[in-house]
PDB file of N, CA and C in Angstrom:
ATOM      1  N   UNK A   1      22.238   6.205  31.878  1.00  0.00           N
ATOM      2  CA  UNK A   1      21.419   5.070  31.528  1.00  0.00           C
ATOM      3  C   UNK A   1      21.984   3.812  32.160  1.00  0.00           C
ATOM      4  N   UNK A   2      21.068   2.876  32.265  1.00  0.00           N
ATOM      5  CA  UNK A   2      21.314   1.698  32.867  1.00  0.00           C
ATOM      6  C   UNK A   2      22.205   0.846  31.757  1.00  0.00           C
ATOM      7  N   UNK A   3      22.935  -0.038  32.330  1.00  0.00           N
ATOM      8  CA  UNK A   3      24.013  -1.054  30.957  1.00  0.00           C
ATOM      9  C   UNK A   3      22.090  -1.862  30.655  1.00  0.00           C
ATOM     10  N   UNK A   4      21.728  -2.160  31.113  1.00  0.00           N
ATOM     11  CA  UNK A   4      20.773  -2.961  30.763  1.00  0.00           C
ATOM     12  C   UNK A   4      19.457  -2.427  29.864  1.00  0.00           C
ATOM     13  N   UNK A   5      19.363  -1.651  29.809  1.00  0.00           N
ATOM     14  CA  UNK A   5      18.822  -0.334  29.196  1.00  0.00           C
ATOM     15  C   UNK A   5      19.412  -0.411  27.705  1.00  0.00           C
ATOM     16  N   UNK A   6      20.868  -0.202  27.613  1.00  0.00           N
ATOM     17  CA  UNK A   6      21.880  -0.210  26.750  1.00  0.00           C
ATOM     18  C   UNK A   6      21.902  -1.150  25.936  1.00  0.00           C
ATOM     19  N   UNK A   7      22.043  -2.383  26.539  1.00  0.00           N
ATOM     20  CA  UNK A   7      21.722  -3.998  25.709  1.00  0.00           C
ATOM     21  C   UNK A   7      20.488  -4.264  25.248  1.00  0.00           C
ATOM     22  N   UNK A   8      19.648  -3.525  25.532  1.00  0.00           N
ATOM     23  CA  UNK A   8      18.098  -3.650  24.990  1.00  0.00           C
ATOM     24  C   UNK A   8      18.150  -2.869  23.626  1.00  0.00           C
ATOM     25  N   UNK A   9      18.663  -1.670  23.801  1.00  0.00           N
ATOM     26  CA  UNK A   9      18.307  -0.883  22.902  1.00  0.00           C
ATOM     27  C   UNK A   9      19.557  -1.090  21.676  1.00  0.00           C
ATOM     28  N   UNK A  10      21.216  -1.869  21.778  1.00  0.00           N
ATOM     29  CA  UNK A  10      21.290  -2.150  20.818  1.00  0.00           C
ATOM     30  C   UNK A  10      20.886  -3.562  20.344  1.00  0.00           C
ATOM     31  N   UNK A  11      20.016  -4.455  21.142  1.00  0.00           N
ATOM     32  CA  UNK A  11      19.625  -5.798  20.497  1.00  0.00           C
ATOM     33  C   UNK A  11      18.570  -5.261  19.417  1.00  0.00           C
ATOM     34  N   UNK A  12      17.455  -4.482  19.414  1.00  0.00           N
ATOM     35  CA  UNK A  12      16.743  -4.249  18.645  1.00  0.00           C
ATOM     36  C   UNK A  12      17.062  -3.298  17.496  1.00  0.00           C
ATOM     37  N   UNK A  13      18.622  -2.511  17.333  1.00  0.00           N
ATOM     38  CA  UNK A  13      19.229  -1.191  16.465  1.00  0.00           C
ATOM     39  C   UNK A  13      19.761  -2.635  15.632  1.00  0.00           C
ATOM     40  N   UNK A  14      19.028  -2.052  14.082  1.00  0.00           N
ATOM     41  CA  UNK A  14      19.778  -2.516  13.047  1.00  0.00           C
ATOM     42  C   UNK A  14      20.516  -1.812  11.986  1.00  0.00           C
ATOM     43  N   UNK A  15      21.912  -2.404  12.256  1.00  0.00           N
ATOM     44  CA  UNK A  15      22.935  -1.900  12.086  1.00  0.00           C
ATOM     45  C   UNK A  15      23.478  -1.765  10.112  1.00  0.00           C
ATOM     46  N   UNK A  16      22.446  -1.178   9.571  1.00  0.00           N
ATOM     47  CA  UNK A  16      22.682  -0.551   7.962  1.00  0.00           C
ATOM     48  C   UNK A  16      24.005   0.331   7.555  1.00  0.00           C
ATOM     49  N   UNK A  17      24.781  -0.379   6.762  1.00  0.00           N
ATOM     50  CA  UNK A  17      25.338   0.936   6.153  1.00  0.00           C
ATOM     51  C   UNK A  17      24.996   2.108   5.305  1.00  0.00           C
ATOM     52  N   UNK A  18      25.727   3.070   5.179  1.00  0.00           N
ATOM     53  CA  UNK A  18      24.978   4.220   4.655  1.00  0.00           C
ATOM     54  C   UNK A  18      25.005   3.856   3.222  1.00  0.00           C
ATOM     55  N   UNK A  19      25.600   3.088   2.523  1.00  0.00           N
ATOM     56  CA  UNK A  19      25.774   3.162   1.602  1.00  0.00           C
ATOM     57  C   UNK A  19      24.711   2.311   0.895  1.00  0.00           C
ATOM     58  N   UNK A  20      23.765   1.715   1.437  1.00  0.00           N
ATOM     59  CA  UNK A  20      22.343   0.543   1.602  1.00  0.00           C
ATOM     60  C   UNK A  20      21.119   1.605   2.041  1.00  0.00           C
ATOM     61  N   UNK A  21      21.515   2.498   2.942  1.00  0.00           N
ATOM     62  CA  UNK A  21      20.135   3.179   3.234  1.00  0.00           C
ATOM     63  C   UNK A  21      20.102   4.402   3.020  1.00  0.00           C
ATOM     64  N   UNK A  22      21.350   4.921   1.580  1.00  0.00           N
ATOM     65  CA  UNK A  22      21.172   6.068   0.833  1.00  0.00           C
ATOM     66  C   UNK A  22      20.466   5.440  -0.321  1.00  0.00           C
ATOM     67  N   UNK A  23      21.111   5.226  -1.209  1.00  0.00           N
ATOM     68  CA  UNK A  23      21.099   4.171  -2.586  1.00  0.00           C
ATOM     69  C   UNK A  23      20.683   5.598  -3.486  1.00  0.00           C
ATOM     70  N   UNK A  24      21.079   5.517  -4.800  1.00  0.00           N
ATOM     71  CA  UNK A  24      21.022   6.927  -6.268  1.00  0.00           C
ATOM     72  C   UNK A  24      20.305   7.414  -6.047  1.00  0.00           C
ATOM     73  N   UNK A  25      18.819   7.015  -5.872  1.00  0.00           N
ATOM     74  CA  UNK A  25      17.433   7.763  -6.066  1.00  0.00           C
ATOM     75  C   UNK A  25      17.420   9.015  -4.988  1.00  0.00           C
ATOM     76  N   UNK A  26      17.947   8.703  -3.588  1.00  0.00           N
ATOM     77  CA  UNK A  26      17.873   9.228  -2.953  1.00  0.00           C
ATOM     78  C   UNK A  26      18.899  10.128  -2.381  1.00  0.00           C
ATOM     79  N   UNK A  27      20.295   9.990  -3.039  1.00  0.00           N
ATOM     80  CA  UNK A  27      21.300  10.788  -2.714  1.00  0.00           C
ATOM     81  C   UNK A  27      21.037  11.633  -4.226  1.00  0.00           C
ATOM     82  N   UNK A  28      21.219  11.020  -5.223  1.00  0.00           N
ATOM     83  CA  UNK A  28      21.201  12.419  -6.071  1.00  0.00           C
ATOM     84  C   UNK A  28      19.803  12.340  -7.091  1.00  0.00           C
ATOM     85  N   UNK A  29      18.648  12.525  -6.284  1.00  0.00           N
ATOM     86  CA  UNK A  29      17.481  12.345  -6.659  1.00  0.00           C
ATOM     87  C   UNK A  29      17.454  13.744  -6.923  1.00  0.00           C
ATOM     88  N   UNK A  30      17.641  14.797  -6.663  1.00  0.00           N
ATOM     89  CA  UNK A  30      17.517  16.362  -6.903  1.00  0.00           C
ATOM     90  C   UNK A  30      18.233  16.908  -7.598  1.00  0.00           C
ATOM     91  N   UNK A  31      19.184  16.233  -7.971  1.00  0.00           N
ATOM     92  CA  UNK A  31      20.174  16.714  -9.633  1.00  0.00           C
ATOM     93  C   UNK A  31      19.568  16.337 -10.197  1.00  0.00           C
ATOM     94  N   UNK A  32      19.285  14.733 -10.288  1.00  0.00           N
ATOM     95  CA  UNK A  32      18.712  13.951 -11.543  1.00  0.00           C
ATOM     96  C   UNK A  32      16.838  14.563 -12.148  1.00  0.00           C
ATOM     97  N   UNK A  33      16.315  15.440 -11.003  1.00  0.00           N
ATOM     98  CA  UNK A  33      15.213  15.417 -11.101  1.00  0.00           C
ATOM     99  C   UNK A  33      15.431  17.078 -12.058  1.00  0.00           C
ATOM    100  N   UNK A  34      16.414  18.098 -11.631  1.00  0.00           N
ATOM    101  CA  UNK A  34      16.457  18.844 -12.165  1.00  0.00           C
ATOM    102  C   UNK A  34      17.431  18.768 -13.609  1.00  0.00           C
ATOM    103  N   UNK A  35      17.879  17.518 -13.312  1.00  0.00           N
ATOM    104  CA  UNK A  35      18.909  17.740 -14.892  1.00  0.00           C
ATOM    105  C   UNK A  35      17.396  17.232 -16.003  1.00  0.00           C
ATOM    106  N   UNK A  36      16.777  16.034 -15.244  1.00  0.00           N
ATOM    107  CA  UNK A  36      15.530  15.946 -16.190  1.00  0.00           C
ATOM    108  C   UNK A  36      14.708  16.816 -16.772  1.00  0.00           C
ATOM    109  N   UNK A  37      14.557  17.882 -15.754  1.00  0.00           N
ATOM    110  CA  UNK A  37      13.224  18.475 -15.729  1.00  0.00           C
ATOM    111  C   UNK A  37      14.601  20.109 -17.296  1.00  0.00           C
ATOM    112  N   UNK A  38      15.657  20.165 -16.869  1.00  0.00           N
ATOM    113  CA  UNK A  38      16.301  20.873 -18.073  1.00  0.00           C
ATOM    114  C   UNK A  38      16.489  20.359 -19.178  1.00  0.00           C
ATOM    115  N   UNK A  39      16.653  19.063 -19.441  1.00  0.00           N
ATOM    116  CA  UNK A  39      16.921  18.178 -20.778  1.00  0.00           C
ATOM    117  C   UNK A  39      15.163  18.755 -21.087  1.00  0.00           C
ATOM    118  N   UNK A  40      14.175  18.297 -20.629  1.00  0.00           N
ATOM    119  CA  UNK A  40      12.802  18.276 -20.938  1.00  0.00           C
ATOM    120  C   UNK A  40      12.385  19.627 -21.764  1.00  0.00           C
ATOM    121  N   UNK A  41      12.587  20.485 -20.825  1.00  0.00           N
ATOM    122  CA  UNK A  41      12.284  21.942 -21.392  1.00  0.00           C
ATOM    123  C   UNK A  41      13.089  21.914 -22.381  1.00  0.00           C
ATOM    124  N   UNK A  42      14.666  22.177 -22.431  1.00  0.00           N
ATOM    125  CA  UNK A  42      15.381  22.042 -23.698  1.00  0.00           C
ATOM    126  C   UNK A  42      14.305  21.332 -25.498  1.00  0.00           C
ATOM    127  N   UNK A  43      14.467  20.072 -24.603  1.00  0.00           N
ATOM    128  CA  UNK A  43      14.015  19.015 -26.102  1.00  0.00           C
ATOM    129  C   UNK A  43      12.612  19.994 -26.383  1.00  0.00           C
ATOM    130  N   UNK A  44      11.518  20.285 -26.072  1.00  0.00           N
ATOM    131  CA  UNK A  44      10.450  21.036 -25.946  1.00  0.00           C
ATOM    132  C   UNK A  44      10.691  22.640 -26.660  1.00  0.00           C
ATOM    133  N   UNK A  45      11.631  22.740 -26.374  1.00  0.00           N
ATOM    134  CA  UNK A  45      12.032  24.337 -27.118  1.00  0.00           C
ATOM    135  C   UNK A  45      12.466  24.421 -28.073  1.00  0.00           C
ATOM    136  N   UNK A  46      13.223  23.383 -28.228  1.00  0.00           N
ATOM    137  CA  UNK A  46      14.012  22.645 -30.115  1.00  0.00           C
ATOM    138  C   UNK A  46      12.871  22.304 -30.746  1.00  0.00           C
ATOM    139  N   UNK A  47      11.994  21.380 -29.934  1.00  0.00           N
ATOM    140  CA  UNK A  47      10.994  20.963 -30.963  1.00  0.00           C
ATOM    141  C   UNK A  47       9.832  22.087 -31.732  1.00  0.00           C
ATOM    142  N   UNK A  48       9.568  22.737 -30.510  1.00  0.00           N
ATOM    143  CA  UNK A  48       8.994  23.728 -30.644  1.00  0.00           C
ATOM    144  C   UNK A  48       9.101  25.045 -31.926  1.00  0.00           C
ATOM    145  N   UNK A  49      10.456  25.405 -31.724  1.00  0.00           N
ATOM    146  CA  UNK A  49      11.088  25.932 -32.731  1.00  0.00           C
ATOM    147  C   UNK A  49      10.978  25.405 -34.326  1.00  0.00           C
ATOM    148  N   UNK A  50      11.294  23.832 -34.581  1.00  0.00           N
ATOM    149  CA  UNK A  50      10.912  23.014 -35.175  1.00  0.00           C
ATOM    150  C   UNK A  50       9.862  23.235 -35.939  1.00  0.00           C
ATOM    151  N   UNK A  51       8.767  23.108 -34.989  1.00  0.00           N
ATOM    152  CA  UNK A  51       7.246  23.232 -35.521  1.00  0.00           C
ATOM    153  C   UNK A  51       7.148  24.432 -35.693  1.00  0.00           C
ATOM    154  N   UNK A  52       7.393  25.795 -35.006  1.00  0.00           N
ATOM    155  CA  UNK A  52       6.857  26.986 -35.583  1.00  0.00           C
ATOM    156  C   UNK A  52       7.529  27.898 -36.851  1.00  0.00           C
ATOM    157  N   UNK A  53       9.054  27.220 -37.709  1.00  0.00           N
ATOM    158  CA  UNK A  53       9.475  27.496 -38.522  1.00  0.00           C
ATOM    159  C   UNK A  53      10.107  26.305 -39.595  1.00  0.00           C
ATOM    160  N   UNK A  54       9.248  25.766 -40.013  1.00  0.00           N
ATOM    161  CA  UNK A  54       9.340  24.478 -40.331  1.00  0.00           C
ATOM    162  C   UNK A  54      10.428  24.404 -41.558  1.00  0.00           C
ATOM    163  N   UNK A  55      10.437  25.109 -42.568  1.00  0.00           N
ATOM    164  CA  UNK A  55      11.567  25.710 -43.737  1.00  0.00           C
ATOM    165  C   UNK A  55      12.756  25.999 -43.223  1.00  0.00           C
ATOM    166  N   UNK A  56      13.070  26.409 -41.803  1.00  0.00           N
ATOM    167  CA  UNK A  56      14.608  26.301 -41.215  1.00  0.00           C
ATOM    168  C   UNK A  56      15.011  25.767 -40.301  1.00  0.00           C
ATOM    169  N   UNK A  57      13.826  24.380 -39.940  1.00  0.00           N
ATOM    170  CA  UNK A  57      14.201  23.500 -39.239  1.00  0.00           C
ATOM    171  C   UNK A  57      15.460  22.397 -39.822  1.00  0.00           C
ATOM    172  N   UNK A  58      16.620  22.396 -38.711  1.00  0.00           N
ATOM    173  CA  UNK A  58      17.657  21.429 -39.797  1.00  0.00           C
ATOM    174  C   UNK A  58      17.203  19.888 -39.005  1.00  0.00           C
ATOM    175  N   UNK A  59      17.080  18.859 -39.524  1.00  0.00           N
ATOM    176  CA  UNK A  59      17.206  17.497 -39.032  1.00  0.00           C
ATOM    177  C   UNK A  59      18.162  17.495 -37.941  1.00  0.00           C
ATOM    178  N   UNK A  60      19.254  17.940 -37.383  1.00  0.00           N
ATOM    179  CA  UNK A  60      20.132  17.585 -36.233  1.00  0.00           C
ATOM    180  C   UNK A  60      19.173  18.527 -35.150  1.00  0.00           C
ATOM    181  N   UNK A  61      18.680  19.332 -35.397  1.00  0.00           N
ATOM    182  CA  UNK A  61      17.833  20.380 -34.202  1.00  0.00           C
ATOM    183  C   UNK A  61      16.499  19.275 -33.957  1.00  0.00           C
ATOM    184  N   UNK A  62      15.929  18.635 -34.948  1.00  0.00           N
ATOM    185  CA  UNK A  62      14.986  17.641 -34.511  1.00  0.00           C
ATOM    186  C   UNK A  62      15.727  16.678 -33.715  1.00  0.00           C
ATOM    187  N   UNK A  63      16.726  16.038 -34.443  1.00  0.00           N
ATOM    188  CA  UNK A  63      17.216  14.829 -33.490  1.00  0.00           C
ATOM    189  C   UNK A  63      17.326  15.428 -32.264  1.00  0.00           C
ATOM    190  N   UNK A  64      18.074  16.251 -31.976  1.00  0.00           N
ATOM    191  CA  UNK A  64      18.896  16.755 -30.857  1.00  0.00           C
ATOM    192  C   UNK A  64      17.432  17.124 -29.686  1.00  0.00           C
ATOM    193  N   UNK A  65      16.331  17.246 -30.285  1.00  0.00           N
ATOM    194  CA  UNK A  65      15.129  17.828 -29.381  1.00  0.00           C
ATOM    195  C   UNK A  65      14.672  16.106 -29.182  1.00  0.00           C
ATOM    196  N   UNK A  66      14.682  15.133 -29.798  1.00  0.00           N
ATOM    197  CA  UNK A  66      14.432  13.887 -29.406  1.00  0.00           C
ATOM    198  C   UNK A  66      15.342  13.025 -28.697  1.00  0.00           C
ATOM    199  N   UNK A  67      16.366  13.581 -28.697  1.00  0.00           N
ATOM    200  CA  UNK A  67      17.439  12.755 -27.875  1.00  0.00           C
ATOM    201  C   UNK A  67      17.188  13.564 -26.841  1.00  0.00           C
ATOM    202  N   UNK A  68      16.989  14.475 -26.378  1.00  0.00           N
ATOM    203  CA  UNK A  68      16.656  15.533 -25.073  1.00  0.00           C
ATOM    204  C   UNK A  68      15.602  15.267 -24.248  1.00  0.00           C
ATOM    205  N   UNK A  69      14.349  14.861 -24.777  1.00  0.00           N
ATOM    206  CA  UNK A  69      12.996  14.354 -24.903  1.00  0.00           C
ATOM    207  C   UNK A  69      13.137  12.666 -23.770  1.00  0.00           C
ATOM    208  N   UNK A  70      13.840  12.620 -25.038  1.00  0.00           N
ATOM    209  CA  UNK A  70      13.872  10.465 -24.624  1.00  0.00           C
ATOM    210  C   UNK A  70      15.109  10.530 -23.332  1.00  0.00           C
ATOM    211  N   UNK A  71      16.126  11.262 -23.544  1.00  0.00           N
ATOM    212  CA  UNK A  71      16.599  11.148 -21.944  1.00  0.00           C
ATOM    213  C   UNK A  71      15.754  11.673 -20.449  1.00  0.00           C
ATOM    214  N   UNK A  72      15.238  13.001 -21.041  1.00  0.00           N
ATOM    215  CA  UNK A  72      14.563  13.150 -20.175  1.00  0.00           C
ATOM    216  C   UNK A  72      13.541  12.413 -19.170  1.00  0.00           C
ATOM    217  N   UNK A  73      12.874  11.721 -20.038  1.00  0.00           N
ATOM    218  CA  UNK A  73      11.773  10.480 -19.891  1.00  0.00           C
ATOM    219  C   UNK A  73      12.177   9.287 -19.174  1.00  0.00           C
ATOM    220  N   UNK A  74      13.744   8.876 -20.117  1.00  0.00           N
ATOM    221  CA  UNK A  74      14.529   8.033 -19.348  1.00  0.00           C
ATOM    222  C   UNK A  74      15.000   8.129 -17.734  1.00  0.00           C
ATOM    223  N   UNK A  75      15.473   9.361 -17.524  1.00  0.00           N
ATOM    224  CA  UNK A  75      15.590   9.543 -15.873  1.00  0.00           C
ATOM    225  C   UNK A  75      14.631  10.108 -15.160  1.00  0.00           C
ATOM    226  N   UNK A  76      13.456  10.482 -15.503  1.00  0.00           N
ATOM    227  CA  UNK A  76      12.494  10.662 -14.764  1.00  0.00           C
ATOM    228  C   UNK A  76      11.904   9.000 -14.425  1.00  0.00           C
ATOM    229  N   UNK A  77      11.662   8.022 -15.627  1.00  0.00           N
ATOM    230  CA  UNK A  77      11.112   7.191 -15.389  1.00  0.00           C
ATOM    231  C   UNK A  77      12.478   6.609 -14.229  1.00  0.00           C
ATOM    232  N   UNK A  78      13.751   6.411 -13.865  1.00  0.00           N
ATOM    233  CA  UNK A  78      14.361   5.349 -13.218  1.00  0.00           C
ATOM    234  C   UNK A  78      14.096   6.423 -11.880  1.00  0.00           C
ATOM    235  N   UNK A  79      14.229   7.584 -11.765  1.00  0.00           N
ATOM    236  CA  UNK A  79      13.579   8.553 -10.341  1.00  0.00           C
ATOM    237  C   UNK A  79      12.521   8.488  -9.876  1.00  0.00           C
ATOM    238  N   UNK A  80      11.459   7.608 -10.641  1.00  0.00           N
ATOM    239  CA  UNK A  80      10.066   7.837 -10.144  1.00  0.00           C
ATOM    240  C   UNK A  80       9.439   6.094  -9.848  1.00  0.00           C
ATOM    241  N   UNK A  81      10.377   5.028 -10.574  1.00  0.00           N
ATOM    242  CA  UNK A  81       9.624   3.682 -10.667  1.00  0.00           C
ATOM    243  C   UNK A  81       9.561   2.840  -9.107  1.00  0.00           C
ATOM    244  N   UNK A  82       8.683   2.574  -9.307  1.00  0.00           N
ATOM    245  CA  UNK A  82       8.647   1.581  -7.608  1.00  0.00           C
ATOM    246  C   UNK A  82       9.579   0.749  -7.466  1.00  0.00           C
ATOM    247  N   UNK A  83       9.637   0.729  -6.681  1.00  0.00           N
ATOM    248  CA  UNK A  83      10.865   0.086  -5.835  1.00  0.00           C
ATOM    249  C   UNK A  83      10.200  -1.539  -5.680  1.00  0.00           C
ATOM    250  N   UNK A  84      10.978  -2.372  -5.643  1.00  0.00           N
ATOM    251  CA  UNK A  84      11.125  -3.564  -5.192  1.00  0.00           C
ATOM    252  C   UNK A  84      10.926  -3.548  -3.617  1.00  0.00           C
ATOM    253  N   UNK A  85       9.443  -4.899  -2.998  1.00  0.00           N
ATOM    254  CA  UNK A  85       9.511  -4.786  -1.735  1.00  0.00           C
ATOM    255  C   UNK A  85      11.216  -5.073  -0.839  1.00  0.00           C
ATOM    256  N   UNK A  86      10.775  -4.275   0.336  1.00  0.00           N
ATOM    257  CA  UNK A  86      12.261  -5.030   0.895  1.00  0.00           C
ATOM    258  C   UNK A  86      12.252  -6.511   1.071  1.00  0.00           C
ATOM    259  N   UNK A  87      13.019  -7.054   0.909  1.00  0.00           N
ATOM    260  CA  UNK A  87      13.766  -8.059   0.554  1.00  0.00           C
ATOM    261  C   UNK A  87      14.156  -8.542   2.389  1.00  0.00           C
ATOM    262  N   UNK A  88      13.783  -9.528   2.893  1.00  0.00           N
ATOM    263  CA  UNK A  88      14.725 -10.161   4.142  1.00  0.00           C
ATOM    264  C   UNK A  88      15.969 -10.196   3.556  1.00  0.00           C
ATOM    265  N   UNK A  89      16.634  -9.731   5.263  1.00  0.00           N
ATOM    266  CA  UNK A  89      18.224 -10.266   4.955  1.00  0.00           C
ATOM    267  C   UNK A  89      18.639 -11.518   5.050  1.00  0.00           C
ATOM    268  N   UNK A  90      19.126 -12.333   4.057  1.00  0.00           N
ATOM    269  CA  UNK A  90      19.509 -13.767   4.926  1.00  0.00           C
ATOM    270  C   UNK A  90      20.362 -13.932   5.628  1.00  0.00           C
ATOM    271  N   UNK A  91      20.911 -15.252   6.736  1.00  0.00           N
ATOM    272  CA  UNK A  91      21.365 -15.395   7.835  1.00  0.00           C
ATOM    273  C   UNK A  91      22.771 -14.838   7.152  1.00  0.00           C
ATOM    274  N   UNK A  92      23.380 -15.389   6.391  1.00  0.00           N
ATOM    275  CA  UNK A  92      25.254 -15.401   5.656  1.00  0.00           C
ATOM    276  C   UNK A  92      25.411 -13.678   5.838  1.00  0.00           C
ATOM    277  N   UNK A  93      24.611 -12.410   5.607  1.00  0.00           N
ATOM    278  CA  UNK A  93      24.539 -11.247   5.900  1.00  0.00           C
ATOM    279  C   UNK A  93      24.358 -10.609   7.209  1.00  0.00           C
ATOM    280  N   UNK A  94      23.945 -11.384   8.244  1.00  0.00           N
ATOM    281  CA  UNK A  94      23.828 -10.939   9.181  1.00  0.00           C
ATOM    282  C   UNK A  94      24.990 -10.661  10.112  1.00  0.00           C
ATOM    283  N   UNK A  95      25.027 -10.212  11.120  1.00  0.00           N
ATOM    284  CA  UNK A  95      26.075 -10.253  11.897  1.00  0.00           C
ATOM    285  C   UNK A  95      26.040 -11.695  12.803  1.00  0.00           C
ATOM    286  N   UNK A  96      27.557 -11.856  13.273  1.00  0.00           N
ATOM    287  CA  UNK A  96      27.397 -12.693  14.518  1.00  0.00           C
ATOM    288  C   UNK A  96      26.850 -12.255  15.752  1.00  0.00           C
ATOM    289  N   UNK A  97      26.385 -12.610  16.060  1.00  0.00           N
ATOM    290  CA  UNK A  97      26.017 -12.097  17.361  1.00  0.00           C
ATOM    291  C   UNK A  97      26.594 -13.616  19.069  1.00  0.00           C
TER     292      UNK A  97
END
């Protein structure tokens, strides 16, 4: 390649760290989606149980199916919520050039 070629193509490469253009959702979006999607079924099977033998349901097997429930919900909702538009970088972030 030409040097001039070279200076073109890194004037327009913007230079992200990985640690900005991974971010949670997307590095451990597939644990969090499957630890959700197991808390879910869990709380659902307690509750379940719950309702179909109601005389040996104990109160900690209810809680324990609502605390399972409400986490679940909880990390599905922060895995699934929209994102904030991108944001400009301001000048103090930029590089020197």
């Amino acid at each position: 390649m030409r040097a001039e070629t070279l200076i073109r193509v890194a004037a327009h490469h913007v230079v992200k760290p990985l640690v900005i253009r991974g971010g949670l959702a997307r590095t451990f979006g597939s644990l969090v989606s499957f630890l959700a999607v197991l808390f879910l079924f869990g709380g659902l099977y307690l509750l379940g149980d719950a309702f179909e033998h109601p005389l040996d349901a104990q109160a900690a097997g209810v809680l324990a199916a609502a605390f399972s429930i409400t986490l679940a919900s909880i990390l599905l909702y922060f895995l699934l919520k929209p994102r904030h538009g991108q944001r400009p970088r301001t000048s103090r972030f930029r590089r020197a050039e």
